[in-house]
C-alpha atoms as a PDB file:
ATOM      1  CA  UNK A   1       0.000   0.000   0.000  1.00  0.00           C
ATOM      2  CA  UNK A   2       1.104   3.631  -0.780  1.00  0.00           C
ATOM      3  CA  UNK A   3       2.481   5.750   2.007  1.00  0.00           C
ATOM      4  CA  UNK A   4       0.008   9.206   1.854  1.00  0.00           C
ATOM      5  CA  UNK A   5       2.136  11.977   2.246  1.00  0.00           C
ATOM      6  CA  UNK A   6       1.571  14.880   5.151  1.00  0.00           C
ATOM      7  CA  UNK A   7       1.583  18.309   2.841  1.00  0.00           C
ATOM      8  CA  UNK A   8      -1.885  19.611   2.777  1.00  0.00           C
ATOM      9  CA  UNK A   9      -3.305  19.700  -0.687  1.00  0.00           C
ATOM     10  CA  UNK A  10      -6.606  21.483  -1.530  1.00  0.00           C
ATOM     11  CA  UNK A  11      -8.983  19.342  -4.303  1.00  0.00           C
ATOM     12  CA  UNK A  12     -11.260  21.395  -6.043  1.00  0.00           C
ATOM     13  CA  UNK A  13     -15.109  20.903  -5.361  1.00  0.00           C
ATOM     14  CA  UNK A  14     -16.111  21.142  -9.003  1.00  0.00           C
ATOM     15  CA  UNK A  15     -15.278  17.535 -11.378  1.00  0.00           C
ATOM     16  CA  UNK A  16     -15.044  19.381 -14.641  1.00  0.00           C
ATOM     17  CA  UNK A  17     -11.999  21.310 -12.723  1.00  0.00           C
ATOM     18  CA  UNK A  18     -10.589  17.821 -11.323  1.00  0.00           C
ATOM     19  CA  UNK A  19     -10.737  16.227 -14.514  1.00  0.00           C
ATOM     20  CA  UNK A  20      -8.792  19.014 -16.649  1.00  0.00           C
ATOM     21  CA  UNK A  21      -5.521  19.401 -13.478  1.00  0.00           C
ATOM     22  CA  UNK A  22      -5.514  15.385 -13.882  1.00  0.00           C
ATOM     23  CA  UNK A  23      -5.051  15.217 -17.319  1.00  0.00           C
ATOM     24  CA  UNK A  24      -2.789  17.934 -17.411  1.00  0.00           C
ATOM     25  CA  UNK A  25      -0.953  16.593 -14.209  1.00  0.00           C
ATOM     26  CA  UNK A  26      -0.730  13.526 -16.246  1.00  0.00           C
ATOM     27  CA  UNK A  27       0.062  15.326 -19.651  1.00  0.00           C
ATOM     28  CA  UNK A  28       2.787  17.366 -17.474  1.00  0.00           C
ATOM     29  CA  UNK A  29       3.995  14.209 -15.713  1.00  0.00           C
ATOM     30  CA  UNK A  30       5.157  12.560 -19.556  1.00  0.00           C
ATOM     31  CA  UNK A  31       6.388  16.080 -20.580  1.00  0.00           C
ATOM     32  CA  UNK A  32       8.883  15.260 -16.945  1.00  0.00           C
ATOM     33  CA  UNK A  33       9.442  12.227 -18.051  1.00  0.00           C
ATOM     34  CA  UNK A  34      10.424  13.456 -21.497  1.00  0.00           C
ATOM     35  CA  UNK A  35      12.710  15.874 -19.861  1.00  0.00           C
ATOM     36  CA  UNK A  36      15.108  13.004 -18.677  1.00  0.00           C
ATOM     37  CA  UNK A  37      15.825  12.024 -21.879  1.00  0.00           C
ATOM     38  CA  UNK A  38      16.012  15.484 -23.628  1.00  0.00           C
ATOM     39  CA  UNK A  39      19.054  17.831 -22.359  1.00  0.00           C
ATOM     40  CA  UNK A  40      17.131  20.816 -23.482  1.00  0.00           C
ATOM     41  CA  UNK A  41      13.903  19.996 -22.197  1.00  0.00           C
ATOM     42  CA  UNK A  42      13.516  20.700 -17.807  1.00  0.00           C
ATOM     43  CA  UNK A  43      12.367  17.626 -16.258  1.00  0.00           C
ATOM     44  CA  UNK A  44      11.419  19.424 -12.543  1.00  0.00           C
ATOM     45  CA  UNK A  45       9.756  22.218 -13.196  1.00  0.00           C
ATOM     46  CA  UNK A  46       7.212  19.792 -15.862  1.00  0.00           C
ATOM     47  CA  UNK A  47       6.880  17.227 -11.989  1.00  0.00           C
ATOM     48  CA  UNK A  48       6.146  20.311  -9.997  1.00  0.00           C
ATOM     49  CA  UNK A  49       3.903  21.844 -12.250  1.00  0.00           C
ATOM     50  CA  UNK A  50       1.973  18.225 -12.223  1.00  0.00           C
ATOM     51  CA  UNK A  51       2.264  18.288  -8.185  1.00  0.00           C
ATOM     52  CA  UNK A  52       0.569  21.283  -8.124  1.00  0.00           C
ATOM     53  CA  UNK A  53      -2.712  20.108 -10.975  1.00  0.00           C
ATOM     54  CA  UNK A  54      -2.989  16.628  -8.742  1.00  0.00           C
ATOM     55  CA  UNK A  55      -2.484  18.784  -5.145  1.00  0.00           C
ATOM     56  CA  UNK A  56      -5.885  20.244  -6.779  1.00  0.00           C
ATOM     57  CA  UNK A  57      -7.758  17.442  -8.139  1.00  0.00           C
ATOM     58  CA  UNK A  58      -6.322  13.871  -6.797  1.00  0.00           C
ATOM     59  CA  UNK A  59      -4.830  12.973  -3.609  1.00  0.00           C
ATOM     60  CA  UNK A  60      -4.127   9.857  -4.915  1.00  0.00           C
ATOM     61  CA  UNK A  61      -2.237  11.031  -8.003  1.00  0.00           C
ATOM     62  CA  UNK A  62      -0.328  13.687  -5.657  1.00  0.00           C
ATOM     63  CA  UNK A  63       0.816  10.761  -3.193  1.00  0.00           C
ATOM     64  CA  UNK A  64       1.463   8.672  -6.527  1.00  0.00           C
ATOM     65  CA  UNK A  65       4.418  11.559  -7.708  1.00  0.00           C
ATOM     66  CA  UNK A  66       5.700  12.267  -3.829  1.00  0.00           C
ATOM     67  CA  UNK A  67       6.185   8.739  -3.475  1.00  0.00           C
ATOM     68  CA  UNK A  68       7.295   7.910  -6.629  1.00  0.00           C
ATOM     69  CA  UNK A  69      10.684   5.494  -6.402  1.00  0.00           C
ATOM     70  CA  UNK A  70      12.390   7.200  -9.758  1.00  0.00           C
ATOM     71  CA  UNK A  71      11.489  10.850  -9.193  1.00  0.00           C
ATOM     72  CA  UNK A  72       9.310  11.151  -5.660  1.00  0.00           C
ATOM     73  CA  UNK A  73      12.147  11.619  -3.616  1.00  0.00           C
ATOM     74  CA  UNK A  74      13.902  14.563  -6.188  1.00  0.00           C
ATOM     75  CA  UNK A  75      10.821  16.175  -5.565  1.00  0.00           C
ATOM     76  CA  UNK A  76      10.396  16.110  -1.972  1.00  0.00           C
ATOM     77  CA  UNK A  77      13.572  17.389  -1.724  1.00  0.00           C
ATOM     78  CA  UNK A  78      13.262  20.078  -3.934  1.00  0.00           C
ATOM     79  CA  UNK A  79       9.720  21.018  -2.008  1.00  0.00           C
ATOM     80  CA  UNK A  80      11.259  21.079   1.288  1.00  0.00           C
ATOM     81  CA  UNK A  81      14.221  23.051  -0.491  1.00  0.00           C
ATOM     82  CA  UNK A  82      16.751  20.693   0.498  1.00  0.00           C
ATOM     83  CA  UNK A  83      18.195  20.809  -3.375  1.00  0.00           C
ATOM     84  CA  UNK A  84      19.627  18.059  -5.237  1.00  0.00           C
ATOM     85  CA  UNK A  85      22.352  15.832  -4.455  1.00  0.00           C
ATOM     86  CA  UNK A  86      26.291  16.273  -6.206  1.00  0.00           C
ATOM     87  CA  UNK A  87      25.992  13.557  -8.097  1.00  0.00           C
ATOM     88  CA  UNK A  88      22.462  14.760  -9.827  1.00  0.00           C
ATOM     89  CA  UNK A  89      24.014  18.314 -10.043  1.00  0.00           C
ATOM     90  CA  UNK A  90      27.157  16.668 -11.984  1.00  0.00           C
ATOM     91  CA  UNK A  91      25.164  14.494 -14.530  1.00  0.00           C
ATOM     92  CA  UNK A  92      22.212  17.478 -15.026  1.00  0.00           C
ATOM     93  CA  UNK A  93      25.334  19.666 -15.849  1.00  0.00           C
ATOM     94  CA  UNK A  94      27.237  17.232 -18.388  1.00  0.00           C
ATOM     95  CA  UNK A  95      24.079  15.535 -20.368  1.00  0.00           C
ATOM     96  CA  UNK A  96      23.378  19.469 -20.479  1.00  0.00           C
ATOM     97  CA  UNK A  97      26.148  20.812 -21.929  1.00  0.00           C
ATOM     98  CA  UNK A  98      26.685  17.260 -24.364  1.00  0.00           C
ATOM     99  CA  UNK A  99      23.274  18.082 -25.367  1.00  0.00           C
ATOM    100  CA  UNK A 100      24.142  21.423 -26.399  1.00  0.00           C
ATOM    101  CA  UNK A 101      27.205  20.907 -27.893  1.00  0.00           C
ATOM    102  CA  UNK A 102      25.789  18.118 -30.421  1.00  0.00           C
ATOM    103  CA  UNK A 103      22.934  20.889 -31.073  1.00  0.00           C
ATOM    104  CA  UNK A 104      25.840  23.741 -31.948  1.00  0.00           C
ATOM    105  CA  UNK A 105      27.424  21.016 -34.536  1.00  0.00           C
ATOM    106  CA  UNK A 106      23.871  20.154 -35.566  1.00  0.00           C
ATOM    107  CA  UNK A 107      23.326  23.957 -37.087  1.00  0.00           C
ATOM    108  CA  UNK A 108      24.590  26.421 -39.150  1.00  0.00           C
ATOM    109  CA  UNK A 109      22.718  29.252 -37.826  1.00  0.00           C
ATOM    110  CA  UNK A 110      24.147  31.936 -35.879  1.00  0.00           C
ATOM    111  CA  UNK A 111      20.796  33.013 -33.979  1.00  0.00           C
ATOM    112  CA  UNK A 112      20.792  28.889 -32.679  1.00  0.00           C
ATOM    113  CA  UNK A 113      24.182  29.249 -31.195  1.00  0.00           C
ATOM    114  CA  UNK A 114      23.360  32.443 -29.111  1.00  0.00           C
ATOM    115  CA  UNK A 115      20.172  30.808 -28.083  1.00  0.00           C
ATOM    116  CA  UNK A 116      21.958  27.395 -27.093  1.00  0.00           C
ATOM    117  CA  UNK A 117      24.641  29.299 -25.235  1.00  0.00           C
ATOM    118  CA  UNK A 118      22.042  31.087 -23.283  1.00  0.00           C
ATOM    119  CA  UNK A 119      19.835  28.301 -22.433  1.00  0.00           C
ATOM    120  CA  UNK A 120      22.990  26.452 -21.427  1.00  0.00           C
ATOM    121  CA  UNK A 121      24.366  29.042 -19.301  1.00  0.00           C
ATOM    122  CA  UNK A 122      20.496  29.857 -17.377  1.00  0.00           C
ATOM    123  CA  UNK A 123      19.920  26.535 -16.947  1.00  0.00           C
ATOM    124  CA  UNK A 124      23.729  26.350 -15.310  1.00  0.00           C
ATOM    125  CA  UNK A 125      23.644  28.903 -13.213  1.00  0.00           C
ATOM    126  CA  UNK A 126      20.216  27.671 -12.437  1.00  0.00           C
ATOM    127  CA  UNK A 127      21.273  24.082 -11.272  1.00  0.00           C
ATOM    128  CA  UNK A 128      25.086  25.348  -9.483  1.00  0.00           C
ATOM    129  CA  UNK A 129      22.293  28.173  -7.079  1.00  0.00           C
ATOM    130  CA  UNK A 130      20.487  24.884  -5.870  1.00  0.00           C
ATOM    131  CA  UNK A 131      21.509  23.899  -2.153  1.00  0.00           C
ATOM    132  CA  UNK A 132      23.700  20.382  -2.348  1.00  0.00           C
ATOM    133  CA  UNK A 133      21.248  17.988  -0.454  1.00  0.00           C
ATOM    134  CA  UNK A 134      24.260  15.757   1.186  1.00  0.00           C
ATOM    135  CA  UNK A 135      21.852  12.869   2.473  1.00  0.00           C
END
């Protein structure tokens, strides 16, 4: 049996509401999924955005992502702000920059490479601010 998990979610009253956040917690949860796979597609902002529909629509759904054994604990982590561990900072970083490097070979176009560099360098800076979570 699934372990329910203590944050205090709000589901919405009205089904037509709690049918739309699950399927777009669901649509947002394959986008995340997507997103491990993709270098320039964000995996944890897609699982958040998905905690958030099912925090409105399905407590089951929500305690499905928290508890999750490939992603639930990422996310509890990142929810308490606790960050993400070395070792996820490391790999994030270098399937990154790969990804972007085989998309700069990929094109010809000068506009692409400014673009690339700046996605690379956000999402960077992004993932080196996050707090080391040393478990």
């Amino acid at each position: 049996m699934q372990e329910r998990v203590q944050t205090p979610i709000n589901i919405s009253q009205r089904p037509i509401v709690r049918w739309t956040l699950m399927f777009a917690g669901t649509v947002l949860v394959g986008i995340g999924i997507l997103g491990i796979f993709l270098p320039l597609l964000p995996t944890t902002v897609f699982f958040l955005m998905a905690a958030w529909c099912y925090a409105r629509s399905s407590q089951r759904f929500y305690d499905w992502l928290h508890t999750n054994k490939y992603f639930g604990t990422y996310l509890k982590n990142y929810r308490d702000r606790k960050g993400i561990t070395l070792s996820s900072k490391i790999s994030t970083l270098v399937i990154l920059w790969c990804g972007i490097a085989y998309s700069v070979f990929a094109t010809d176009a000068i506009a692409i490479y400014a673009v690339l560099a700046a996605v690379a360098i956000g999402v960077s800076i992004h993932i080196l601010r996050l707090p080391t979570h040393r478990p």
